[in-house]
PDB file of N, CA and C in Angstrom:
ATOM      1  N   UNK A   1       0.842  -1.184   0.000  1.00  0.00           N
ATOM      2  CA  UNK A   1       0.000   0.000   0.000  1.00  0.00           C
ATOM      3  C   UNK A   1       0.884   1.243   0.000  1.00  0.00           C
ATOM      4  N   UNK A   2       0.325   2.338  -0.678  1.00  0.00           N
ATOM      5  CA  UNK A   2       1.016   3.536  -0.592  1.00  0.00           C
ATOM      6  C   UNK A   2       0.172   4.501   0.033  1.00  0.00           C
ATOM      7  N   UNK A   3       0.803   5.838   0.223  1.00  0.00           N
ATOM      8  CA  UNK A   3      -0.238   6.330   1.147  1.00  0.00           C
ATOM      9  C   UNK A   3       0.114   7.762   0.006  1.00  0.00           C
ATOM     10  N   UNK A   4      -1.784   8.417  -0.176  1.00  0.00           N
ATOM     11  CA  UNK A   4      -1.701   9.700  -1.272  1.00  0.00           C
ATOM     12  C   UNK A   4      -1.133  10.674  -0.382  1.00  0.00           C
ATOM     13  N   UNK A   5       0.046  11.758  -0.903  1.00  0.00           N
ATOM     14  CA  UNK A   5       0.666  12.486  -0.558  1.00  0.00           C
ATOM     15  C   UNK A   5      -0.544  13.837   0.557  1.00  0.00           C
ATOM     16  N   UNK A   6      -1.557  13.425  -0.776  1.00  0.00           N
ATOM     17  CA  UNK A   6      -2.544  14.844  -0.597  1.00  0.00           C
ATOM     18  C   UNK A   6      -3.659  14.712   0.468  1.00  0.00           C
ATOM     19  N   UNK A   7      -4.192  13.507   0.395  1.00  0.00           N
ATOM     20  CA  UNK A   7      -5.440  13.379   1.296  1.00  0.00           C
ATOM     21  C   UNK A   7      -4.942  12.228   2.753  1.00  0.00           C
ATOM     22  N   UNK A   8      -4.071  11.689   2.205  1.00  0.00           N
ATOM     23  CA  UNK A   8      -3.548  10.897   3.649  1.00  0.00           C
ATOM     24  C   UNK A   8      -3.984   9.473   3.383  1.00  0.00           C
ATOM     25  N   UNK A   9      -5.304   9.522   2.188  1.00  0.00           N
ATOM     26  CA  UNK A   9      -5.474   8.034   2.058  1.00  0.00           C
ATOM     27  C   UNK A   9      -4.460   7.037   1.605  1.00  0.00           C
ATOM     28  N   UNK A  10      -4.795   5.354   1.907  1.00  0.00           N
ATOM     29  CA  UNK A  10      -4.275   4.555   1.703  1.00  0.00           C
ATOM     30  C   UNK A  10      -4.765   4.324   0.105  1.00  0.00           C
ATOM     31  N   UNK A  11      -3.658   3.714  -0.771  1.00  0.00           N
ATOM     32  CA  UNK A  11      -3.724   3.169  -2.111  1.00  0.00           C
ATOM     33  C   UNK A  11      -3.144   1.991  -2.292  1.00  0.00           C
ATOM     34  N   UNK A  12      -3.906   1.702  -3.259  1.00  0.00           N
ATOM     35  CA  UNK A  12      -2.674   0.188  -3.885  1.00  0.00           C
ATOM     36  C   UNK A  12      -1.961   0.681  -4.784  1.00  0.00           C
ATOM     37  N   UNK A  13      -0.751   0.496  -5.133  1.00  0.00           N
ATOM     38  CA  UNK A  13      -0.362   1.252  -6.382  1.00  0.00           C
ATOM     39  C   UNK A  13      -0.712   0.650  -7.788  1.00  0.00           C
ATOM     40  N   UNK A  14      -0.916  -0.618  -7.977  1.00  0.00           N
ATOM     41  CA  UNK A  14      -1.431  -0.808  -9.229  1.00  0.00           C
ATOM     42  C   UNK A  14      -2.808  -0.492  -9.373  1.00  0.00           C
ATOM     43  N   UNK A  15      -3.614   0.161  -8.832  1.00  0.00           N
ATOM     44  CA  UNK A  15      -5.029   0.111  -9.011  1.00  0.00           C
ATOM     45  C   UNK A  15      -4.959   1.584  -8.913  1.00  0.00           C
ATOM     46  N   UNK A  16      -4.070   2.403  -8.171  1.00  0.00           N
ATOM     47  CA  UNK A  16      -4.472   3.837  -8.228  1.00  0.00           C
ATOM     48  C   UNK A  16      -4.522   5.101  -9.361  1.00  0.00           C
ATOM     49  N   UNK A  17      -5.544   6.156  -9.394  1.00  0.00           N
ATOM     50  CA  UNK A  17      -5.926   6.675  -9.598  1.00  0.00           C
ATOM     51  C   UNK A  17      -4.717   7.379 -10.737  1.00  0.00           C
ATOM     52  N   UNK A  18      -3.531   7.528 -10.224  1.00  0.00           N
ATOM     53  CA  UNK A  18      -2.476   8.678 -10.707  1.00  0.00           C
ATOM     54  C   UNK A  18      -1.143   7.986 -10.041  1.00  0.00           C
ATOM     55  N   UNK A  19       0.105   8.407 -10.872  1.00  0.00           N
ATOM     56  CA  UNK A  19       1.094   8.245 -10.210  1.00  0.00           C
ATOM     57  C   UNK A  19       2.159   9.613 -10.652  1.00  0.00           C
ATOM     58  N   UNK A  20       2.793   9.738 -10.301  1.00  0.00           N
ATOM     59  CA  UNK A  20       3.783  10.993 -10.332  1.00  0.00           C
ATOM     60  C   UNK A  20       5.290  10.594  -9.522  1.00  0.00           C
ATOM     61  N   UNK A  21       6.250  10.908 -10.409  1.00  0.00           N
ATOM     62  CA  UNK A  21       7.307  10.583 -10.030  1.00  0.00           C
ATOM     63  C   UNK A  21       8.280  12.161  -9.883  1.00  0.00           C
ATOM     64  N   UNK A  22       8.533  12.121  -8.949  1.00  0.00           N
ATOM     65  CA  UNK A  22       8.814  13.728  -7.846  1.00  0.00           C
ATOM     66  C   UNK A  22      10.294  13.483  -7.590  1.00  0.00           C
ATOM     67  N   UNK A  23      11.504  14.071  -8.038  1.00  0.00           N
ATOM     68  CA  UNK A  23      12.967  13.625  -7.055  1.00  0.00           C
ATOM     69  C   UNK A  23      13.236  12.154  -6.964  1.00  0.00           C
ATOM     70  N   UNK A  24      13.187  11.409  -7.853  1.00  0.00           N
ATOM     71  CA  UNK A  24      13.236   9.964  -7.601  1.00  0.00           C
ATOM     72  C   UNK A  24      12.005   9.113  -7.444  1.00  0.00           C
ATOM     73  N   UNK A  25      11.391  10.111  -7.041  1.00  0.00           N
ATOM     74  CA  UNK A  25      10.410   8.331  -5.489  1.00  0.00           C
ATOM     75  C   UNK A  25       8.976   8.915  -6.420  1.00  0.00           C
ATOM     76  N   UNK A  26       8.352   7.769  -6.675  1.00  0.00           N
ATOM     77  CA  UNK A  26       6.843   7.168  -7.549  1.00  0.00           C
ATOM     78  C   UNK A  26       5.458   7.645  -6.087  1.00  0.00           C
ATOM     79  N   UNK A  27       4.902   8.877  -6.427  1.00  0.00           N
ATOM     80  CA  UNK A  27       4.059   8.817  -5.754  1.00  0.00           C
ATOM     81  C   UNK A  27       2.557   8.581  -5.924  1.00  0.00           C
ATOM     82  N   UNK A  28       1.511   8.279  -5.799  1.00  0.00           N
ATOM     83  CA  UNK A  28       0.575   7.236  -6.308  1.00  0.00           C
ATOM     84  C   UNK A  28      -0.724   8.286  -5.055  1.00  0.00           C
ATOM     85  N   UNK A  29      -1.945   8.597  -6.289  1.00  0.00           N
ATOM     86  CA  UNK A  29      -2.816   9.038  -5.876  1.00  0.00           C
ATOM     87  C   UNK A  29      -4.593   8.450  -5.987  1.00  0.00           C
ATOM     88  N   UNK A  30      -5.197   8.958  -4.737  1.00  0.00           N
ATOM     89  CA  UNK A  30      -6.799   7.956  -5.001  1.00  0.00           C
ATOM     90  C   UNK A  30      -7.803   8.665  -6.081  1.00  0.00           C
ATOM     91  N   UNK A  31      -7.384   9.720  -6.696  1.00  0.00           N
ATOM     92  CA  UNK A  31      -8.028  10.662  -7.355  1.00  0.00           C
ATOM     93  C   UNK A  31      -6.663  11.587  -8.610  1.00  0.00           C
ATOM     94  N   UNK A  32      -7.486  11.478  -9.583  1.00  0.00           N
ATOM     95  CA  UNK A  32      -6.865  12.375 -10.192  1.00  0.00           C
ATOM     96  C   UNK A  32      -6.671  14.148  -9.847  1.00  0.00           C
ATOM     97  N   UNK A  33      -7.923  14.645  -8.940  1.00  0.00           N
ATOM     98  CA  UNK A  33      -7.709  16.099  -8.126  1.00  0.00           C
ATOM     99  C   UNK A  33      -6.502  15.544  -7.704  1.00  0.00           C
ATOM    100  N   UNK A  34      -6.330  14.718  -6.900  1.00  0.00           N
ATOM    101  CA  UNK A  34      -5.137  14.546  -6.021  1.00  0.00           C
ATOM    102  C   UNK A  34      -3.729  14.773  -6.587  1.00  0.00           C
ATOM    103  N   UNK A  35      -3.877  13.972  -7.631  1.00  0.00           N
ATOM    104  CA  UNK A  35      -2.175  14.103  -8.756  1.00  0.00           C
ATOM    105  C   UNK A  35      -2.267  15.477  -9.023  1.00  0.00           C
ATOM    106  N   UNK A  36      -3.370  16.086  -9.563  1.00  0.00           N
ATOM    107  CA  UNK A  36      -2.922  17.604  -9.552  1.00  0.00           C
ATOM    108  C   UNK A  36      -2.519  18.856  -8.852  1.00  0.00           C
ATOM    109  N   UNK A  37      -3.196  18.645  -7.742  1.00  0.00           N
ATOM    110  CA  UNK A  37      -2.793  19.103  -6.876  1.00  0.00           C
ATOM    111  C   UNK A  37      -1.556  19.133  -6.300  1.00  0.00           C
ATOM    112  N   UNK A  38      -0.658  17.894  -6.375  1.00  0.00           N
ATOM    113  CA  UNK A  38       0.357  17.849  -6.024  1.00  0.00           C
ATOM    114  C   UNK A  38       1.289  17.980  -7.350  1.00  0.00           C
ATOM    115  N   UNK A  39       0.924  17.727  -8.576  1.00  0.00           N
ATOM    116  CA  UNK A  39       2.130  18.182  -9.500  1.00  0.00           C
ATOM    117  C   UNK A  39       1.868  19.917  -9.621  1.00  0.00           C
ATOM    118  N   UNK A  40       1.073  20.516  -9.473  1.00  0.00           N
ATOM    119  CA  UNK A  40       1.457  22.015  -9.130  1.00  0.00           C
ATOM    120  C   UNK A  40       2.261  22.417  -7.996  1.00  0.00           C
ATOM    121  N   UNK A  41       2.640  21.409  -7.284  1.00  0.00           N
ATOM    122  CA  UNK A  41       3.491  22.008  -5.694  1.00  0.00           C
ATOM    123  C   UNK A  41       3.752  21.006  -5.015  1.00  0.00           C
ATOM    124  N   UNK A  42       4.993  20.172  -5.136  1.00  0.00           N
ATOM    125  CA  UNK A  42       4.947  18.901  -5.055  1.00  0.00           C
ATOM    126  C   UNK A  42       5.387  19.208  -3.129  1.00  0.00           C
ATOM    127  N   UNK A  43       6.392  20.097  -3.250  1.00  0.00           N
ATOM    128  CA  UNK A  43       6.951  20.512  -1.684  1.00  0.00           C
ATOM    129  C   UNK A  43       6.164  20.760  -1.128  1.00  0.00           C
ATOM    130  N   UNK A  44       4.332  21.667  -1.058  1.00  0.00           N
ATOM    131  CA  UNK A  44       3.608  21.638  -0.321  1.00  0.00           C
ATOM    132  C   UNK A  44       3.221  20.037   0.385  1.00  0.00           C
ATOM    133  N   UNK A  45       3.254  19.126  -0.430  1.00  0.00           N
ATOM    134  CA  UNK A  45       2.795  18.233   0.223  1.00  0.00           C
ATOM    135  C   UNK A  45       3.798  17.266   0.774  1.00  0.00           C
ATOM    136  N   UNK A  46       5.000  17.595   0.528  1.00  0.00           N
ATOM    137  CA  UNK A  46       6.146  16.780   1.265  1.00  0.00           C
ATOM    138  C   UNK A  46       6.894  16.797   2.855  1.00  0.00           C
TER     139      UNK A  46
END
C-alpha cells in the first residue's frame, strides 16, 4: 500500500488513480484532483 501524498489516504499502487514521479520516489494518488494538486506544488505536500 502507498499512502496519497494529498489526502492521507491509503492506495494500492497498481489500481491507483495517478502516479507521479517527484525527485526519484513514484508517488501514487486515489483521485486524479489529487495528482494535480500535487504536481502544481509537489513541496507543499512533502
Amino acid at each position: 500500500m502507498a499512502t496519497d501524498p494529498v489526502c492521507g489516504m491509503e492506495v494500492e499502487p497498481g489500481t491507483a488513480a495517478g502516479e507521479y514521479e517527484y525527485e526519484g520516489e513514484t508517488y501514487h494518488f486515489c483521485a486524479t484532483a489529487c495528482r494535480e494538486r500535487f504536481v502544481e506544488n509537489p513541496e507543499r505536500f512533502l
